[in-house]
N, C-alpha and C. Protein backbone atom coordinates (compact mmCIF):
# COMPACT_ATOMS: atom_id res chain seq x y z
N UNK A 1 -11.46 -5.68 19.38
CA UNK A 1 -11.54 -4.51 18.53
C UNK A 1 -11.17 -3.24 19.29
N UNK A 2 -11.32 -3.34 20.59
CA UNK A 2 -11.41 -2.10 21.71
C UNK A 2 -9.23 -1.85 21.53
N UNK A 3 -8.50 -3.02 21.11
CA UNK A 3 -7.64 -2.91 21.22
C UNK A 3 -7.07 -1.90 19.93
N UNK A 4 -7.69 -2.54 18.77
CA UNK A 4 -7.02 -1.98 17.21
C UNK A 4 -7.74 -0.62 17.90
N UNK A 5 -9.09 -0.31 18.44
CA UNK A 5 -9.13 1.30 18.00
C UNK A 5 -8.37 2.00 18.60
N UNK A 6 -7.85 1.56 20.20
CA UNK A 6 -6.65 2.34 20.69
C UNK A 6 -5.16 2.54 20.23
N UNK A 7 -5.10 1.57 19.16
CA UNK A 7 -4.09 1.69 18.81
C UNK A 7 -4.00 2.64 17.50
N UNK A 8 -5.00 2.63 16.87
CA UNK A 8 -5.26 3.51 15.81
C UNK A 8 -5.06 4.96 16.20
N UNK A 9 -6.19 5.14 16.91
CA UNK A 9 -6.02 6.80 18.16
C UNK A 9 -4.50 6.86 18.50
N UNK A 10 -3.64 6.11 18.90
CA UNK A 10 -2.27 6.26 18.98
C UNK A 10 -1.27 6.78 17.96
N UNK A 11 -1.55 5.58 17.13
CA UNK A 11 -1.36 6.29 15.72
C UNK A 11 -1.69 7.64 14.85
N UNK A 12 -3.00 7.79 14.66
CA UNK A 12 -3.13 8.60 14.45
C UNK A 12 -2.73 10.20 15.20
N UNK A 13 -2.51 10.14 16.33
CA UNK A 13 -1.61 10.70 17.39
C UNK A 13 -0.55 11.39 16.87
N UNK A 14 0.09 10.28 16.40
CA UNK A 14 1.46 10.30 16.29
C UNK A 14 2.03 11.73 15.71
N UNK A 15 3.23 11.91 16.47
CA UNK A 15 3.63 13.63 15.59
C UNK A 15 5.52 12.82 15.95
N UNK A 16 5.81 11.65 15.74
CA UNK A 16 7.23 11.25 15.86
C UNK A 16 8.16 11.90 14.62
N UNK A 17 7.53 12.17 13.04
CA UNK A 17 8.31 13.05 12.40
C UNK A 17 8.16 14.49 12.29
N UNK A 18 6.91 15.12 12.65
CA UNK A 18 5.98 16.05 12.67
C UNK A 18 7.53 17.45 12.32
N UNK A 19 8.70 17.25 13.11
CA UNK A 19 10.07 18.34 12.13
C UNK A 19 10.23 18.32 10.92
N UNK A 20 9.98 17.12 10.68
CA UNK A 20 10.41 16.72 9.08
C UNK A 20 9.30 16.67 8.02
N UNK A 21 8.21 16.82 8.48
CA UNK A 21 6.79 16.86 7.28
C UNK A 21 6.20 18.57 7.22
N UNK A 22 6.47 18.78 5.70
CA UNK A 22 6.78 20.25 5.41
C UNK A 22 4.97 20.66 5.59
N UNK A 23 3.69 19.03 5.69
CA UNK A 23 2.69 19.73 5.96
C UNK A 23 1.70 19.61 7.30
N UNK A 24 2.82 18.87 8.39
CA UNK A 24 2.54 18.57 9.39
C UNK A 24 2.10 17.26 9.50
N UNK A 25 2.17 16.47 10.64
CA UNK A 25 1.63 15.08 10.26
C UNK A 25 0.24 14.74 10.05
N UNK A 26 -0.17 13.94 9.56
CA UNK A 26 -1.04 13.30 9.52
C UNK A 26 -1.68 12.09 9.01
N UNK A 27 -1.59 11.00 9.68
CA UNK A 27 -1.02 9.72 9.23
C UNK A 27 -2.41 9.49 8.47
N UNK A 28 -2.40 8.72 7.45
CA UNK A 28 -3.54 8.07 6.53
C UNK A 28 -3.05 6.51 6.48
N UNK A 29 -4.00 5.59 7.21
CA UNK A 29 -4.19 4.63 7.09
C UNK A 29 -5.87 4.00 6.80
N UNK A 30 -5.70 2.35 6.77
CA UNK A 30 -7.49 2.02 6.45
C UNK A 30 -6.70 0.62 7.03
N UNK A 31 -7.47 0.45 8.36
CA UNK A 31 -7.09 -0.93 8.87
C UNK A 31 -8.34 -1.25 9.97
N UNK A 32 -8.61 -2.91 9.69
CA UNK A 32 -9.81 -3.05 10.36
C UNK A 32 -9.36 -4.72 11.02
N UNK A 33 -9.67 -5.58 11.79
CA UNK A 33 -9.27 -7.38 12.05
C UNK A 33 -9.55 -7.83 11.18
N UNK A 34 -10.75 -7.81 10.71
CA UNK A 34 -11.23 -9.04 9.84
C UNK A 34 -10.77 -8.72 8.13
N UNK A 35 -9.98 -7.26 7.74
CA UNK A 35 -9.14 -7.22 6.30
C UNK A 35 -8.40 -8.42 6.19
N UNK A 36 -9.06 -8.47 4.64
CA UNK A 36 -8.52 -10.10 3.90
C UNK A 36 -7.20 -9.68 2.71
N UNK A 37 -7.01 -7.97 3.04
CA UNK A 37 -6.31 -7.98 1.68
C UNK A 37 -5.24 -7.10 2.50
N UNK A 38 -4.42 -7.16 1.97
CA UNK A 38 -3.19 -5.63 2.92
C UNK A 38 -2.51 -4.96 1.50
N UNK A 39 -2.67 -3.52 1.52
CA UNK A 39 -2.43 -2.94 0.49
C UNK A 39 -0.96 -2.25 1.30
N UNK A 40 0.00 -3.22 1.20
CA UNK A 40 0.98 -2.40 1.95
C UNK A 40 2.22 -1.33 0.30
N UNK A 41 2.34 0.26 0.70
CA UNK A 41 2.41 1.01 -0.18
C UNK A 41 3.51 1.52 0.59
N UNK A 42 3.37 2.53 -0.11
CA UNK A 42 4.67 3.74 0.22
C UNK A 42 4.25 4.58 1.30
N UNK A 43 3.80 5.59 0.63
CA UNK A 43 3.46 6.94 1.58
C UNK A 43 1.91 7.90 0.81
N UNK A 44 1.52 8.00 1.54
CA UNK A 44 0.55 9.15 0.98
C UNK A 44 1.03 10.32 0.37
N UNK A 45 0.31 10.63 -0.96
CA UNK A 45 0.60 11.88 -1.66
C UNK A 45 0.18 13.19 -1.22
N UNK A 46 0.01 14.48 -1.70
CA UNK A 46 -0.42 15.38 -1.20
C UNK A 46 -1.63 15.10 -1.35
N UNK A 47 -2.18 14.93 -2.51
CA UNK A 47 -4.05 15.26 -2.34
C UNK A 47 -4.63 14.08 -1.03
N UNK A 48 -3.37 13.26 -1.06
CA UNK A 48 -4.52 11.87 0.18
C UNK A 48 -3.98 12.49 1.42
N UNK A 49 -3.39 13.31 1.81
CA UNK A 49 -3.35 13.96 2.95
C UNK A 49 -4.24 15.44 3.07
N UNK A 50 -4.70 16.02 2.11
CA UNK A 50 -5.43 17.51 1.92
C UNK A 50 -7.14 16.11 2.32
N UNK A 51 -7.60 15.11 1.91
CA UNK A 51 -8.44 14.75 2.18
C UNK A 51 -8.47 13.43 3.35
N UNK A 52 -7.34 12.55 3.21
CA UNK A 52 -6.92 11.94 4.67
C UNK A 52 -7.80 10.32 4.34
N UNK A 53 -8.05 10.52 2.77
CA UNK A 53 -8.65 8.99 2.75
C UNK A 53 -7.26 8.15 1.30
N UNK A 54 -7.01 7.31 1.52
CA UNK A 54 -6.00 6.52 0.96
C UNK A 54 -6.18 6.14 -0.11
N UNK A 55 -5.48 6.38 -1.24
CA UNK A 55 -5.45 6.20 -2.28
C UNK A 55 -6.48 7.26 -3.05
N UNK A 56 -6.29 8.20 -2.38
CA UNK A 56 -8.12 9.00 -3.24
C UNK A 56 -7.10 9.95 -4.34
N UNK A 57 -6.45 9.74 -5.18
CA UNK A 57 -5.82 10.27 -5.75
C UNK A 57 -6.05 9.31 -7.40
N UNK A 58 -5.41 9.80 -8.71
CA UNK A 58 -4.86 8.93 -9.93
C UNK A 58 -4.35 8.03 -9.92
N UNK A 59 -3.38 7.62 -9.14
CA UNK A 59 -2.72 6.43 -8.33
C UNK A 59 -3.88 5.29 -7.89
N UNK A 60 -4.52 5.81 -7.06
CA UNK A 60 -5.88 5.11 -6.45
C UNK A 60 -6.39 4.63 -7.45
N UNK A 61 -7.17 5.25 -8.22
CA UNK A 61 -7.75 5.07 -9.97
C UNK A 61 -7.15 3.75 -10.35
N UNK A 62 -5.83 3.76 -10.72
CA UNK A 62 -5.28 2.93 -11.33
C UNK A 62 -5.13 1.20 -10.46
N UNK A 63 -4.86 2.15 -9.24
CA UNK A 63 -5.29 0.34 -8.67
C UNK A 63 -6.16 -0.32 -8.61
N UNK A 64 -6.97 0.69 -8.19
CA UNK A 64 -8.63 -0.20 -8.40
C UNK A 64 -8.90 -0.80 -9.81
N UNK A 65 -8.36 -0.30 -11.04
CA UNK A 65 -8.72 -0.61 -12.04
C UNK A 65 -7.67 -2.15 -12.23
N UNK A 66 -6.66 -2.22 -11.21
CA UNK A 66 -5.69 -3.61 -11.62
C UNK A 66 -6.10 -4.49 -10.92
N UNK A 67 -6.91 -4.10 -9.53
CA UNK A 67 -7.66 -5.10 -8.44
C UNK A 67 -9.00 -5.19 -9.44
N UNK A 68 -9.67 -4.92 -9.93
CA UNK A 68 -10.68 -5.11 -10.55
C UNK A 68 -11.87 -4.98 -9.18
N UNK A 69 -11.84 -3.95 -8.70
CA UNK A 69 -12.48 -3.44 -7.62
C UNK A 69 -13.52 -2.10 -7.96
N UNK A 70 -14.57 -1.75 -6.86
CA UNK A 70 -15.11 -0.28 -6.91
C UNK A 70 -14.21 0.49 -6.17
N UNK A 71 -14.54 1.51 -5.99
CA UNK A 71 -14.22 2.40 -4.72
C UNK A 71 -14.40 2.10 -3.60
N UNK A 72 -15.88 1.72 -3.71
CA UNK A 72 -16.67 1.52 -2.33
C UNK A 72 -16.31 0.16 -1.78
N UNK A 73 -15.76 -0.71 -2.44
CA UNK A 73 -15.00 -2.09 -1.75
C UNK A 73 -13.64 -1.82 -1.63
N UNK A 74 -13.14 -0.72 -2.22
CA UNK A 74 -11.57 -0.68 -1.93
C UNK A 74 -11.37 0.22 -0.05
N UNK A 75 -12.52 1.12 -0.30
CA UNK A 75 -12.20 1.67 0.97
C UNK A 75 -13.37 0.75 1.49
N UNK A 76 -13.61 -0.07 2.08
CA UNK A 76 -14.32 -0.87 3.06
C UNK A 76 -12.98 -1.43 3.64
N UNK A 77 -12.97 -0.88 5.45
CA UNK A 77 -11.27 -2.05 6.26
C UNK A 77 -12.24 -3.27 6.35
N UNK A 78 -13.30 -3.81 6.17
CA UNK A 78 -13.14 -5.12 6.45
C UNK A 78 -12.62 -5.91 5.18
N UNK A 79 -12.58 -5.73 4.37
CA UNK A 79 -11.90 -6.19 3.06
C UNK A 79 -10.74 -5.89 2.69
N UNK A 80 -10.45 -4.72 2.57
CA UNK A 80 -9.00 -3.81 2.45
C UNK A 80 -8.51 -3.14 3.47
N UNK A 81 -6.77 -3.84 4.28
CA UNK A 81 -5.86 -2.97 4.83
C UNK A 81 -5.56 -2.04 4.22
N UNK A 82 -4.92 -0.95 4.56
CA UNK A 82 -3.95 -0.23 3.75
C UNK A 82 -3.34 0.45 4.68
N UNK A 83 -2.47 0.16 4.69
CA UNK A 83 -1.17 0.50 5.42
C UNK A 83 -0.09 0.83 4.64
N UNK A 84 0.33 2.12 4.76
CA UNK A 84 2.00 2.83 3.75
C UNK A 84 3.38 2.57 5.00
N UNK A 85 4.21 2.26 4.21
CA UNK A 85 5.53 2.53 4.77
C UNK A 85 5.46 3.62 5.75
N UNK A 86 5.42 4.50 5.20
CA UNK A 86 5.18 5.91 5.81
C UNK A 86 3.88 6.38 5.75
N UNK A 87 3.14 6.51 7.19
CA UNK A 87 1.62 7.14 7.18
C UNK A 87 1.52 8.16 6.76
N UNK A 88 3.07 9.30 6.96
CA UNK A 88 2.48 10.68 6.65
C UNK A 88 3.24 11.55 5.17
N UNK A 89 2.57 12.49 4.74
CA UNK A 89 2.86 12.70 3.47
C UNK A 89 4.24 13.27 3.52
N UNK A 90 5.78 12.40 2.73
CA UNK A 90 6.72 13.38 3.12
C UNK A 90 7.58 14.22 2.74
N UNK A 91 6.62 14.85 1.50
CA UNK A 91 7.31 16.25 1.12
C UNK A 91 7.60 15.91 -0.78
N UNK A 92 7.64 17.28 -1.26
CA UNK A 92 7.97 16.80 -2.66
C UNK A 92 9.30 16.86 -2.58
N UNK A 93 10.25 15.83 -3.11
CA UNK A 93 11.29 15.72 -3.88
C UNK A 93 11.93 16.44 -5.14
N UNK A 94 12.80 15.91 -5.46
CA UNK A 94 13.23 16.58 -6.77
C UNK A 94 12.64 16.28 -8.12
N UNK A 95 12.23 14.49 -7.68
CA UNK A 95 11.70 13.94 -9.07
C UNK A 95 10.55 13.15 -8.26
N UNK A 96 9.97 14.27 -7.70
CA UNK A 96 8.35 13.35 -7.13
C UNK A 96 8.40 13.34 -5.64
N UNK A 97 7.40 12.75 -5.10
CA UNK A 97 7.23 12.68 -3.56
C UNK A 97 8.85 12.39 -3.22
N UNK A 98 9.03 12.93 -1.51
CA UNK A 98 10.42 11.95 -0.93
C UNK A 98 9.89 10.19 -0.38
N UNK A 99 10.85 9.68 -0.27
CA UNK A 99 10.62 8.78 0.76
C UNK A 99 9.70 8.89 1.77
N UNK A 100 9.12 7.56 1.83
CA UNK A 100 8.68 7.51 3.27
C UNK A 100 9.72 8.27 4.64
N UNK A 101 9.18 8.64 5.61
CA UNK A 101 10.05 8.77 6.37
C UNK A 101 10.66 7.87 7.49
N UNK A 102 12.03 7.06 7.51
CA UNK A 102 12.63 6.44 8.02
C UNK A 102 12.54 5.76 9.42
N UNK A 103 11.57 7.03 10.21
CA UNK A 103 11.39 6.83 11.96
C UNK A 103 10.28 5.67 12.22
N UNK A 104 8.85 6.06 10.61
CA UNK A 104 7.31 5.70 10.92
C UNK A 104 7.53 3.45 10.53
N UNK A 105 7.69 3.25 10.10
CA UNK A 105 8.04 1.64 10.09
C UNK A 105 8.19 1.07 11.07
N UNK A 106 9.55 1.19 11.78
CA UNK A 106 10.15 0.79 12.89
C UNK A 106 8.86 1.22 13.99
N UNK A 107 8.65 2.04 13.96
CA UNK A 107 7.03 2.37 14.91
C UNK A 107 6.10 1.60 15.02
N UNK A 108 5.17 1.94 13.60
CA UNK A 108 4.33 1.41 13.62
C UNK A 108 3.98 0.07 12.97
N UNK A 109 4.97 -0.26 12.33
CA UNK A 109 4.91 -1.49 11.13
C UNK A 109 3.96 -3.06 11.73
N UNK A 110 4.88 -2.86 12.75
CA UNK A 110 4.84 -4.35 13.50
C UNK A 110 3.47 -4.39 14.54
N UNK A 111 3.00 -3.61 15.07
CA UNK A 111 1.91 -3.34 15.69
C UNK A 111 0.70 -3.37 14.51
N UNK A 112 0.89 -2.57 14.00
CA UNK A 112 -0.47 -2.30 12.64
C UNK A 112 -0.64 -3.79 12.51
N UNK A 113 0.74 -4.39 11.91
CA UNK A 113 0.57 -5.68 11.06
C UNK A 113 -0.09 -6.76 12.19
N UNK A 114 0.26 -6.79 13.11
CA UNK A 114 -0.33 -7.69 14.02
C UNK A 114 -1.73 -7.76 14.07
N UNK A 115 -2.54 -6.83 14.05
CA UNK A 115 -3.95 -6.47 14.11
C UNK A 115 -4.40 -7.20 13.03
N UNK A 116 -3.67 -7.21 12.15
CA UNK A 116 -4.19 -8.34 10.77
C UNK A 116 -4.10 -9.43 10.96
N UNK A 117 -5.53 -10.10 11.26
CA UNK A 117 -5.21 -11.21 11.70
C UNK A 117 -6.09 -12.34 10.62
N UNK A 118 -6.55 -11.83 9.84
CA UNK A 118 -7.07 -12.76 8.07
C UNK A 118 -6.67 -12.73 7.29
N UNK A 119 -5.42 -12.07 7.13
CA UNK A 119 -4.93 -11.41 5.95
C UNK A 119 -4.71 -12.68 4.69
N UNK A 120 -5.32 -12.33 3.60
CA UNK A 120 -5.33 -13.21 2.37
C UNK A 120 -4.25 -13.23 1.38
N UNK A 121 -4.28 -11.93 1.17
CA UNK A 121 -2.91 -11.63 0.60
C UNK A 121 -2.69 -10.29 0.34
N UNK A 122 -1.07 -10.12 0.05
CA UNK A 122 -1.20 -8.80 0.72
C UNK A 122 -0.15 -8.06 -0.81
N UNK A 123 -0.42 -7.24 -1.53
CA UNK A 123 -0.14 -6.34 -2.37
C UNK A 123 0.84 -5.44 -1.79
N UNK A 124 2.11 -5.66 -2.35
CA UNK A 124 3.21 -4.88 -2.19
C UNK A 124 3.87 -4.18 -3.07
N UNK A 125 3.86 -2.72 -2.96
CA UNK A 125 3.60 -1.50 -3.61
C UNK A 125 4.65 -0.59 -3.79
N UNK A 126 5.48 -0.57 -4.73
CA UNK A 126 6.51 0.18 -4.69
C UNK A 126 7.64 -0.27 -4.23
N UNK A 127 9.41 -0.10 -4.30
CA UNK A 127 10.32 -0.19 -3.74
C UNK A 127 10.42 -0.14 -2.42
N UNK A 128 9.83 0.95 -1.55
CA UNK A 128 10.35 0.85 -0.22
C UNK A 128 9.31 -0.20 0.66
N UNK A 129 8.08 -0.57 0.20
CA UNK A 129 6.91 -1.70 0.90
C UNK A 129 8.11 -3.06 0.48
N UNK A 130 8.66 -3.48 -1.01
CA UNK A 130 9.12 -4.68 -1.27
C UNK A 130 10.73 -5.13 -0.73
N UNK A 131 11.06 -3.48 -0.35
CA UNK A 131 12.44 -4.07 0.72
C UNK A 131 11.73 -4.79 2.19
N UNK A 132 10.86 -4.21 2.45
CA UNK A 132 10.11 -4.18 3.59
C UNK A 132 9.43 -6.25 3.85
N UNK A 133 8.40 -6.09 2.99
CA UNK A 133 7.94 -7.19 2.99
C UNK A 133 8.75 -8.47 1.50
N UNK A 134 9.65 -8.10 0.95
CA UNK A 134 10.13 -9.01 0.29
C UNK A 134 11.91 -8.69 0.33
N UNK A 135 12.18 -9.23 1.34
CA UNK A 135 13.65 -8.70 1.43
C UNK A 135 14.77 -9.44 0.95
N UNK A 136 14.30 -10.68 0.61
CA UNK A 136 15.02 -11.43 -0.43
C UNK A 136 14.94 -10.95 -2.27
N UNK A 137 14.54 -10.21 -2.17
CA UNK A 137 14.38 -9.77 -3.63
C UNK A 137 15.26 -8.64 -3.67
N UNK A 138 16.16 -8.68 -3.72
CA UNK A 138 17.43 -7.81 -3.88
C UNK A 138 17.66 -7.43 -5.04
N UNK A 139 17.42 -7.54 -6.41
CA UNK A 139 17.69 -7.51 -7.88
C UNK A 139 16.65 -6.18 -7.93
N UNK A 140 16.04 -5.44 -6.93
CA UNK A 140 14.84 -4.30 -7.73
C UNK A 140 13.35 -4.86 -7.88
N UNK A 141 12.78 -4.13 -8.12
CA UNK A 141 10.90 -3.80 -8.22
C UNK A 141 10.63 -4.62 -9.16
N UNK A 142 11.27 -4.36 -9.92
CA UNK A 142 11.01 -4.86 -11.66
C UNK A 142 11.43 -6.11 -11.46
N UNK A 143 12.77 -6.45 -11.22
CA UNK A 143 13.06 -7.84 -11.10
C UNK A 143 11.66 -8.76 -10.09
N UNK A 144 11.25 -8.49 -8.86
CA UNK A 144 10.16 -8.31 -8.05
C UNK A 144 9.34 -9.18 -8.42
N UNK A 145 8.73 -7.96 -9.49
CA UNK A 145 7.30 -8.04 -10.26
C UNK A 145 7.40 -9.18 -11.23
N UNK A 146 8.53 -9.15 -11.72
CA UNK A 146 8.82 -10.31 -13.15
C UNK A 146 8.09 -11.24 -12.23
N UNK A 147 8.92 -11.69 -10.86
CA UNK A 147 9.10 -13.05 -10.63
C UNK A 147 7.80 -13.14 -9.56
N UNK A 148 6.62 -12.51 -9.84
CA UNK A 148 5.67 -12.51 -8.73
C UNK A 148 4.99 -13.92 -8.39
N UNK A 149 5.24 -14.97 -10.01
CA UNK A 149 4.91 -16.26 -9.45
C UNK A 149 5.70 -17.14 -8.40
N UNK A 150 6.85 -16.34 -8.07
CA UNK A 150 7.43 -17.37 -7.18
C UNK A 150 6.92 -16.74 -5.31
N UNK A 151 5.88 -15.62 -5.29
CA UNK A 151 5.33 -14.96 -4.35
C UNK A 151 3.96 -15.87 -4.01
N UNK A 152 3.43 -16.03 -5.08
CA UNK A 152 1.73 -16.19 -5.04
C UNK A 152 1.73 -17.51 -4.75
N UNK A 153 0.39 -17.34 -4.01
CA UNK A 153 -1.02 -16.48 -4.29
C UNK A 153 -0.88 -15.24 -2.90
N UNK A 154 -0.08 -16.04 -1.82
CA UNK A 154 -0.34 -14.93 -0.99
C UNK A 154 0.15 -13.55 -0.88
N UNK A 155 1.29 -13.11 -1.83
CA UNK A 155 1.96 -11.94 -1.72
C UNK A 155 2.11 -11.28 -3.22
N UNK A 156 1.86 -10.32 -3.57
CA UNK A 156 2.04 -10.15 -5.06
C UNK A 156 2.67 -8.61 -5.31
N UNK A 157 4.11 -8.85 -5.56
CA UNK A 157 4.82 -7.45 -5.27
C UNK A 157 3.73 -6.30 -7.27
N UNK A 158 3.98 -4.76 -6.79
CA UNK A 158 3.70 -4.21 -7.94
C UNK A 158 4.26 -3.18 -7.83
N UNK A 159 4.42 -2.40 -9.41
CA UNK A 159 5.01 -0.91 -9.33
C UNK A 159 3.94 -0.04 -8.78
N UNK A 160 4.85 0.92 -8.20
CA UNK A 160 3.50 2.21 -7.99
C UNK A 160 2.56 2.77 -9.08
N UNK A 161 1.23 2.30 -9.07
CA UNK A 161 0.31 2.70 -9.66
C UNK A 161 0.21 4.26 -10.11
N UNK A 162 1.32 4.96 -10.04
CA UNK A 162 1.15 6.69 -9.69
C UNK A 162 1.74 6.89 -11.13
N UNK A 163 0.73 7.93 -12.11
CA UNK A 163 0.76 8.23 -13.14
C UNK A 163 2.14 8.70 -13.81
N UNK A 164 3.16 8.51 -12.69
CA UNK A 164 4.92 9.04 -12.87
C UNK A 164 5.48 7.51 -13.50
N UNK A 165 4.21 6.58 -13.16
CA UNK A 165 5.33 4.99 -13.51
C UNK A 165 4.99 5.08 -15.19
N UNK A 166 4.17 5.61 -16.02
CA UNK A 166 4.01 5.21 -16.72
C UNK A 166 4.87 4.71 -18.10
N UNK A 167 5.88 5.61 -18.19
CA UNK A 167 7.03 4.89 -19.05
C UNK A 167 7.35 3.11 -17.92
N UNK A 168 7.25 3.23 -17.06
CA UNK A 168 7.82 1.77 -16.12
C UNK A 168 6.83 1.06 -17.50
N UNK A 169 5.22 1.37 -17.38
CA UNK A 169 4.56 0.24 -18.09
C UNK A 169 4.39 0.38 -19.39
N UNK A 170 4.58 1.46 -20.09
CA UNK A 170 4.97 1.40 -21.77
C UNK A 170 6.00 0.37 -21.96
N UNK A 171 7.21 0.22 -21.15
CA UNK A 171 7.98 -0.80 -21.33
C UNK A 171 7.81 -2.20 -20.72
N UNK A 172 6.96 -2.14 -20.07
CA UNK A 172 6.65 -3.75 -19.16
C UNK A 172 5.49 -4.26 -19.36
N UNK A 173 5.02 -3.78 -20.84
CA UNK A 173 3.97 -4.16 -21.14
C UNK A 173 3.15 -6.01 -20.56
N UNK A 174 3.76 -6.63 -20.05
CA UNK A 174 3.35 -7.90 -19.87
C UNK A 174 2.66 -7.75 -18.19
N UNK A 175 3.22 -6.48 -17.60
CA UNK A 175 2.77 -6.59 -16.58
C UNK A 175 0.87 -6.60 -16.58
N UNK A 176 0.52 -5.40 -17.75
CA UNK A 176 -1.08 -5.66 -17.66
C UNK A 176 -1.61 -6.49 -18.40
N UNK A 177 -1.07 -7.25 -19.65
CA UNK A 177 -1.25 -8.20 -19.85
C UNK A 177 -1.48 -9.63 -19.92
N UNK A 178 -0.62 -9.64 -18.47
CA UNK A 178 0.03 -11.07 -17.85
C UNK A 178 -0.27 -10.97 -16.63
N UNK A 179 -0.04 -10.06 -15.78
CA UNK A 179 -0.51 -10.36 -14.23
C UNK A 179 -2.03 -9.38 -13.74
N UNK A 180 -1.90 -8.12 -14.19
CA UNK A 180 -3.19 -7.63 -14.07
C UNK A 180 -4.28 -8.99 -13.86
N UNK A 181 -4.39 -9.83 -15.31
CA UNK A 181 -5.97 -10.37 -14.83
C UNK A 181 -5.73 -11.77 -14.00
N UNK A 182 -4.16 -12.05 -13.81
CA UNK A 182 -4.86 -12.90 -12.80
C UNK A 182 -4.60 -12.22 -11.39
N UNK A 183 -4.31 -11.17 -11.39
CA UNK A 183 -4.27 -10.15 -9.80
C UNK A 183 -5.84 -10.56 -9.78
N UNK A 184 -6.58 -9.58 -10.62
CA UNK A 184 -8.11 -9.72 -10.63
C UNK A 184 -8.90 -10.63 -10.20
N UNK A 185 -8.49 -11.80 -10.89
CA UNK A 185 -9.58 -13.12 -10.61
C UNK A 185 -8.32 -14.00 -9.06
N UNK A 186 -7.35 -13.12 -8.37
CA UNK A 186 -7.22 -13.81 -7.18
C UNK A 186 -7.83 -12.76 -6.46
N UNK A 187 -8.07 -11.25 -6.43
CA UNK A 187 -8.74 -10.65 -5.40
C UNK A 187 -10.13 -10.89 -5.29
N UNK A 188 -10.68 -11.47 -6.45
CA UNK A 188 -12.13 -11.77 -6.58
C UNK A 188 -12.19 -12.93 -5.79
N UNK A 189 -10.91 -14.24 -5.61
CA UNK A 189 -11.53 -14.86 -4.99
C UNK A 189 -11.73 -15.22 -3.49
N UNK A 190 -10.89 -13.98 -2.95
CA UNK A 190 -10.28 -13.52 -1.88
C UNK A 190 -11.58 -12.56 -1.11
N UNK A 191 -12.41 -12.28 -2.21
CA UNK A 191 -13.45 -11.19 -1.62
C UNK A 191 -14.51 -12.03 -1.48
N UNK A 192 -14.54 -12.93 -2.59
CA UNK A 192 -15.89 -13.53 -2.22
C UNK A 192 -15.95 -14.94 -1.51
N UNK A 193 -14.65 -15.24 -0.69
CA UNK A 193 -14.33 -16.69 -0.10
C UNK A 193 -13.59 -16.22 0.97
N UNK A 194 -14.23 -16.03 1.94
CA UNK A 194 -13.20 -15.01 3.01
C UNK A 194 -12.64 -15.89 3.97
């Protein structure tokens, strides 16, 4: 453990884009050894960098409500990784946050991920996490998500939970219909069968 916290302190350290983040860095992660789940995402928004805890935003809301989770088990690291593409928040865009930033992956990706060493299964979040961890899925998010049974149980790609997707799920209605509850009853059995 003496190892993940030095490496965390490293991380958290980190100022490798600190030119390019219009609010200075500050990486937001939730990573512990014994996490059974890896919430690998995009990037932190503004409000999860003004408070520096992950997912504490509408976005957050909405996942917990598709994990069929509390709060208080979503932020527990012995249960939940969460690790973003990009730790630090990187700037508004034209049509919403930018990208992760390009430098923080190649950094930290492979180190973080190593520290996971139970991982049950791991929730992949958005376009730039599913190039990342599903790189055979070349057809898009959506295409992704359709085909999440050919992922499971251990990997289960999703759209960003962030209140901007919501035309995504007015039209993909099967996603909460169809995978929502069995997301649910596999994180349930993932939490309570470790």
């Amino acid at each position: 453990m003496s190892s993940v916290a030095s490496l965390l302190a490293e991380v958290r350290a980190c100022t490798l884009c600190a030119g390019h983040l219009p609010l200075g860095p500050r990486p937001v992660l939730q990573l512990h050894p014994a996490a059974r789940i890896l919430v690998a995402a995009q990037a932190p928004g503004r409000k999860v960098h003004e408070t520096g805890i992950p997912f504490d935003d509408a976005s957050g809301e909405r996942l917990r409500r598709w994990l069929g989770v509390t709060r208080e088990q979503f932020h527990d690291p012995t249960l939940f990784a969460i690790v973003p593409m990009g730790l630090c928040y990187p700037g508004q865009g034209s049509s919403g946050d930018k990208p992760p930033r390009p430098e923080c992956a190649p950094r930290w990706r492979a180190p973080l991920l190593e520290a996971l060493g139970g991982l049950r299964l791991t929730l992949v979040i958005g376009r730039y996490a599913a190039a990342y961890h599903l790189p055979d899925e070349r057809s898009g998010l959506t295409a992704a998500t359709q085909n999440w049974r050919r992922h499971w149980p251990a990997v289960v790609p999703l759209p960003h939970p962030s209140p901007s997707n919501n035309r995504w799920l007015a039209r993909n209605r099967w996603f909460e219909q169809e995978l929502v509850p069995r997301l649910q009853a596999r994180v349930a059995e993932v939490l309570l069968h470790p």
